[in-house]
N, C-alpha and C. Protein backbone atom coordinates (compact mmCIF):
# COMPACT_ATOMS: atom_id res chain seq x y z
N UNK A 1 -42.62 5.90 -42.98
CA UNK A 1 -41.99 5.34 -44.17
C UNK A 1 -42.40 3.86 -44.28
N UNK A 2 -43.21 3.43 -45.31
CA UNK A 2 -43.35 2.12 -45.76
C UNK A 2 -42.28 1.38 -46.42
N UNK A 3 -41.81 0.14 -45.79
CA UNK A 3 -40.81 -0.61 -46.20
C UNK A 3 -41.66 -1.72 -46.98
N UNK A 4 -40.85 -1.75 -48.21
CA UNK A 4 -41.48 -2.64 -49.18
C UNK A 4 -40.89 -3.91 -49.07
N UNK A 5 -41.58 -5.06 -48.53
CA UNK A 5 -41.33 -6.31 -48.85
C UNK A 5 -40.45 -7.14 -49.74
N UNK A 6 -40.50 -6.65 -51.25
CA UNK A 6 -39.78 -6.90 -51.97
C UNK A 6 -38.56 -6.74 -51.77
N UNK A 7 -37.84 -5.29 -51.74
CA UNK A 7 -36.49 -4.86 -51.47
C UNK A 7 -36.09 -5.35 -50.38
N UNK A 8 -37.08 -5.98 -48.99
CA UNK A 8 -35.92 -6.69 -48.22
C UNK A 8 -35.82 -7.57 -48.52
N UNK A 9 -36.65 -8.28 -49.58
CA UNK A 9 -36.51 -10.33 -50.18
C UNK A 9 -35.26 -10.32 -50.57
N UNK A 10 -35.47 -9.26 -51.73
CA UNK A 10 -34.11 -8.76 -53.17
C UNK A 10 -32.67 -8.51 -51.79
N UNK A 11 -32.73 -7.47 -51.11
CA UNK A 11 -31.40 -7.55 -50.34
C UNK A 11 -31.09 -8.40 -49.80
N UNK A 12 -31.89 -9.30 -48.51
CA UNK A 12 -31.63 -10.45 -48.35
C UNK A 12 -30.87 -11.46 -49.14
N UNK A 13 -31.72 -11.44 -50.68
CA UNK A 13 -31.20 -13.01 -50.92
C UNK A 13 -29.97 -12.53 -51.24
N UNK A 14 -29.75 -11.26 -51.91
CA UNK A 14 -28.62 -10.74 -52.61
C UNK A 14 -27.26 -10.86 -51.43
N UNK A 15 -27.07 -10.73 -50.00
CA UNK A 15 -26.80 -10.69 -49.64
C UNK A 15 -26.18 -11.69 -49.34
N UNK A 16 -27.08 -13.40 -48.95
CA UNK A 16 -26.55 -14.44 -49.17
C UNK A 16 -25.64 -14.53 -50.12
N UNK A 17 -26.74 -14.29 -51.31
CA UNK A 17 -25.69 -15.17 -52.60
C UNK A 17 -24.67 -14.85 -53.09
N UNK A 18 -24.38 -12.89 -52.45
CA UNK A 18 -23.48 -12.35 -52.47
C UNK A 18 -22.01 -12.76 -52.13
N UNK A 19 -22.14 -13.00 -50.68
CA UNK A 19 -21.48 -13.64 -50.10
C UNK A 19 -20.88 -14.67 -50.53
N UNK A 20 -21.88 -15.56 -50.33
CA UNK A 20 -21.25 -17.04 -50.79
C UNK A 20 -20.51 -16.79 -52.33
N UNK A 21 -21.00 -16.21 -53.41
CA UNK A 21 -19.98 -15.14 -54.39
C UNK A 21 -18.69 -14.84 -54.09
N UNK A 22 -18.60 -14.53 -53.15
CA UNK A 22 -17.24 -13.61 -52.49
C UNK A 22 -16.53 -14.03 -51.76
N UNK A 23 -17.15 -15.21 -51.21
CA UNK A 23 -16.24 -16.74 -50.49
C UNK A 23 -15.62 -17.37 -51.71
N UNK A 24 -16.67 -17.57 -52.49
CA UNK A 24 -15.39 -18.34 -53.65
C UNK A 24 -14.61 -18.12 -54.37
N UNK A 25 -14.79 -16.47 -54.69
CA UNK A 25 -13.34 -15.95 -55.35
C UNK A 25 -12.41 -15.82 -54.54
N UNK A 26 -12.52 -15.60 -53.20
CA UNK A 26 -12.02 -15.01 -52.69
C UNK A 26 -10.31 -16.34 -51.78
N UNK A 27 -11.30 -17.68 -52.14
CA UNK A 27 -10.85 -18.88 -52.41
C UNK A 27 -10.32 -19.45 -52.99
N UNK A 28 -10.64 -18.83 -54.59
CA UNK A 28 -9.91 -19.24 -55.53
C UNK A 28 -8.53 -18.19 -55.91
N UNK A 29 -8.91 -16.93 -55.26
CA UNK A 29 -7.50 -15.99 -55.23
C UNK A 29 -6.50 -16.85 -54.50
N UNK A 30 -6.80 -17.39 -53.18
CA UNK A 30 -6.17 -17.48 -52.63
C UNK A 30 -5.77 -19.29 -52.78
N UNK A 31 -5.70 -20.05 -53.36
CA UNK A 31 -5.41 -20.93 -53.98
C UNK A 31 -4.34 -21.13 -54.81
N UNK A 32 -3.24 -21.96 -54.01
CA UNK A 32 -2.09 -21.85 -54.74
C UNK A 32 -1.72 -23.16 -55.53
N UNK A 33 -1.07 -22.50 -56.86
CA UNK A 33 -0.77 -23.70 -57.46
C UNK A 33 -0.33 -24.93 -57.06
N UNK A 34 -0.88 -26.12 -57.93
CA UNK A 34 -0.33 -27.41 -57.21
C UNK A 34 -0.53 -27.58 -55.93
N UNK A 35 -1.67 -26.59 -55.07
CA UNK A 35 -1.89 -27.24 -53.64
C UNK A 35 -3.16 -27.50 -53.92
N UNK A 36 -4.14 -28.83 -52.61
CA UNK A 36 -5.22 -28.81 -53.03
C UNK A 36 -6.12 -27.86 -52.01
N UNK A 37 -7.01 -28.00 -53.50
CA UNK A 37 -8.17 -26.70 -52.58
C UNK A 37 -8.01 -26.66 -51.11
N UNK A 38 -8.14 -25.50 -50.70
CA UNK A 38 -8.34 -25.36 -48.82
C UNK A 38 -9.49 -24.37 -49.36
N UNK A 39 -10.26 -24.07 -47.92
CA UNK A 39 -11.70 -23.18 -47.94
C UNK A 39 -11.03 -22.73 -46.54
N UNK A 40 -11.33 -21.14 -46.97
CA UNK A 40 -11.37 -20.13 -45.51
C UNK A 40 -12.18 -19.07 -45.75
N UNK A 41 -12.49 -18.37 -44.60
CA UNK A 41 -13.50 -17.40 -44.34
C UNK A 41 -12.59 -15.84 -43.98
N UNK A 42 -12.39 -15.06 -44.35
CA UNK A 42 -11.08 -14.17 -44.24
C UNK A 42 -11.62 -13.46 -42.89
N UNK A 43 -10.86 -12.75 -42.34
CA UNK A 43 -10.85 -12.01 -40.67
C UNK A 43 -10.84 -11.27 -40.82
N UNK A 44 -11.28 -10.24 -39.85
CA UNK A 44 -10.93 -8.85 -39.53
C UNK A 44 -11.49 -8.26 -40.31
N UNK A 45 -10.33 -6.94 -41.19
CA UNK A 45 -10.89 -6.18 -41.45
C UNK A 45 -11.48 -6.75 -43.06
N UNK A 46 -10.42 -7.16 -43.87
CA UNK A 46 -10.88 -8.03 -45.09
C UNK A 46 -12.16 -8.46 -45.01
N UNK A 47 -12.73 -9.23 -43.80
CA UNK A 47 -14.17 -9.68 -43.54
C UNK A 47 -15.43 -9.24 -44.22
N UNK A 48 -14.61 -7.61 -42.58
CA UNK A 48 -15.70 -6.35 -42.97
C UNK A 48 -16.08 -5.66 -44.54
N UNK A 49 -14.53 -5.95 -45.34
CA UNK A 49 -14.66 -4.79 -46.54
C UNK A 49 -15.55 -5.84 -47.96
N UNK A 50 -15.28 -7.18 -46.95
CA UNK A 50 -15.99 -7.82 -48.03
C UNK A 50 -17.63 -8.04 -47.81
N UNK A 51 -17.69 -7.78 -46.68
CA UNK A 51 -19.16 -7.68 -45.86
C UNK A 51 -20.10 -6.33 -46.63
N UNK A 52 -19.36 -5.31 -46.33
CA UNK A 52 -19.65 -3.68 -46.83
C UNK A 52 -19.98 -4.15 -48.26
N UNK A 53 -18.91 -4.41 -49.18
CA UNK A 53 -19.27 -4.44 -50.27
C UNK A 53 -20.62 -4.87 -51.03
N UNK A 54 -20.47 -6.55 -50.51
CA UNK A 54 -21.94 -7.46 -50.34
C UNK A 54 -22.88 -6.40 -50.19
N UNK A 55 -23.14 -5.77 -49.02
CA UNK A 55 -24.26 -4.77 -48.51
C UNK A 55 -24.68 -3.98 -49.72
N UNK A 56 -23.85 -3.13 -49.78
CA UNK A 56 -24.04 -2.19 -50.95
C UNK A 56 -24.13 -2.67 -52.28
N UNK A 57 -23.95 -3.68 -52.78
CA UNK A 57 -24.40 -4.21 -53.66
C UNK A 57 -25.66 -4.65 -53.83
N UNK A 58 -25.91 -5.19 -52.90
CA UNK A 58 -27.23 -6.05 -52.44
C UNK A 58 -28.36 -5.06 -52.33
N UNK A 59 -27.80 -3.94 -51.77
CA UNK A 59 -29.13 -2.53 -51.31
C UNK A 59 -29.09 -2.34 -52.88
N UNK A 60 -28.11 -1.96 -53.48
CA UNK A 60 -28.18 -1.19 -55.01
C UNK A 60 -29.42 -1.83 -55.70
N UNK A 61 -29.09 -3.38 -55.84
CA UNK A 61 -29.73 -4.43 -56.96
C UNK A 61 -31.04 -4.11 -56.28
N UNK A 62 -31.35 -4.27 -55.29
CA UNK A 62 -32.36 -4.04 -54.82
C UNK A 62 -33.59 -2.83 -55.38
N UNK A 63 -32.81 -1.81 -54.91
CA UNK A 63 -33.20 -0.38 -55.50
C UNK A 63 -33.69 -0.37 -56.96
N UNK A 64 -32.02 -1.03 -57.38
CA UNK A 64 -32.53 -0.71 -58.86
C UNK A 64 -33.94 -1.35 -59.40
N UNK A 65 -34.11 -3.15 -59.00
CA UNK A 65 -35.03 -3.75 -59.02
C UNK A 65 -36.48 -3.09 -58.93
N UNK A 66 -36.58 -2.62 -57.70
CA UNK A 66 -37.64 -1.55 -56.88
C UNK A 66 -38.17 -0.92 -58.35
N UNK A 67 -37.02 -0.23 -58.80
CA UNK A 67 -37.34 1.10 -59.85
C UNK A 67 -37.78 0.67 -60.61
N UNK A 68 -36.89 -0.41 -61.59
CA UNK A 68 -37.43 -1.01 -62.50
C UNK A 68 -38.87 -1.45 -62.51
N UNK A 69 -39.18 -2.08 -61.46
CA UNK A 69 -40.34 -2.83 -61.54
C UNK A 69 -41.96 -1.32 -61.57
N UNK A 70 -41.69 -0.45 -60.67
CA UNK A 70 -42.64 0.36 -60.39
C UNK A 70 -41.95 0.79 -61.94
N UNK A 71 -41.10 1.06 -62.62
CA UNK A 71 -41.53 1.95 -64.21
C UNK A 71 -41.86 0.75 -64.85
N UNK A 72 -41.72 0.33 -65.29
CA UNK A 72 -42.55 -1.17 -66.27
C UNK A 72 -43.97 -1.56 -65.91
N UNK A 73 -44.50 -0.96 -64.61
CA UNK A 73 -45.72 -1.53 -64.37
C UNK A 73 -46.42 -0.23 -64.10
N UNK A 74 -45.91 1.44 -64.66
CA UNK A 74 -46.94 2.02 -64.62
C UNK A 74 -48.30 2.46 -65.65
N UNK A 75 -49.28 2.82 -65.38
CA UNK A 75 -50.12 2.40 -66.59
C UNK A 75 -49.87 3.88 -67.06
N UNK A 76 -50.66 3.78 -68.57
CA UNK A 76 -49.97 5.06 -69.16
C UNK A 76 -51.07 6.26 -68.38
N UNK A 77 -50.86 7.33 -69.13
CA UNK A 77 -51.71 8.13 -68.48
C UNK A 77 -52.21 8.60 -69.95
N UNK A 78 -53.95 8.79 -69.61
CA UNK A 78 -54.75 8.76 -70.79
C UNK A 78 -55.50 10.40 -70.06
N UNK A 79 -55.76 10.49 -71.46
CA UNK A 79 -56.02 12.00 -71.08
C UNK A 79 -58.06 12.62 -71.01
């Protein structure tokens, strides 16, 4: 099985930026009125479900990317 370069760039970055995504809502949920900002990194299992999520997001965009790109760049077929 050939692993395409691209889809690990696309999951990778997705993964970062995912994250860091999901740190800041997850910051701003937890941000209570009239206090000032605090920054935390959540534990346990919350961590994980926000970890999982990231993942599977990140593989999806990826994929989909993958697809997209190989149908937009195939040439037609001439007869």
């Amino acid at each position: 099985m050939k692993i395409n370069k691209r889809v690990i760039i696309i999951t990778g970055a997705g993964l970062v930026i995912g994250f860091a995504e999901a740190l800041i809502y997850y910051n701003m949920g937890k941000q209570q009125k009239g206090k000032a900002f605090s920054y935390a990194i959540p534990s346990g299992k919350e961590l994980g479900q926000t970890l999982a999520a990231v993942a599977i997001t990140s593989i999806l965009t990826a994929a989909l990317s993958n697809g997209l790109e190989k149908l937009l760049t195939q040439q037609p077929v001439t007869a």
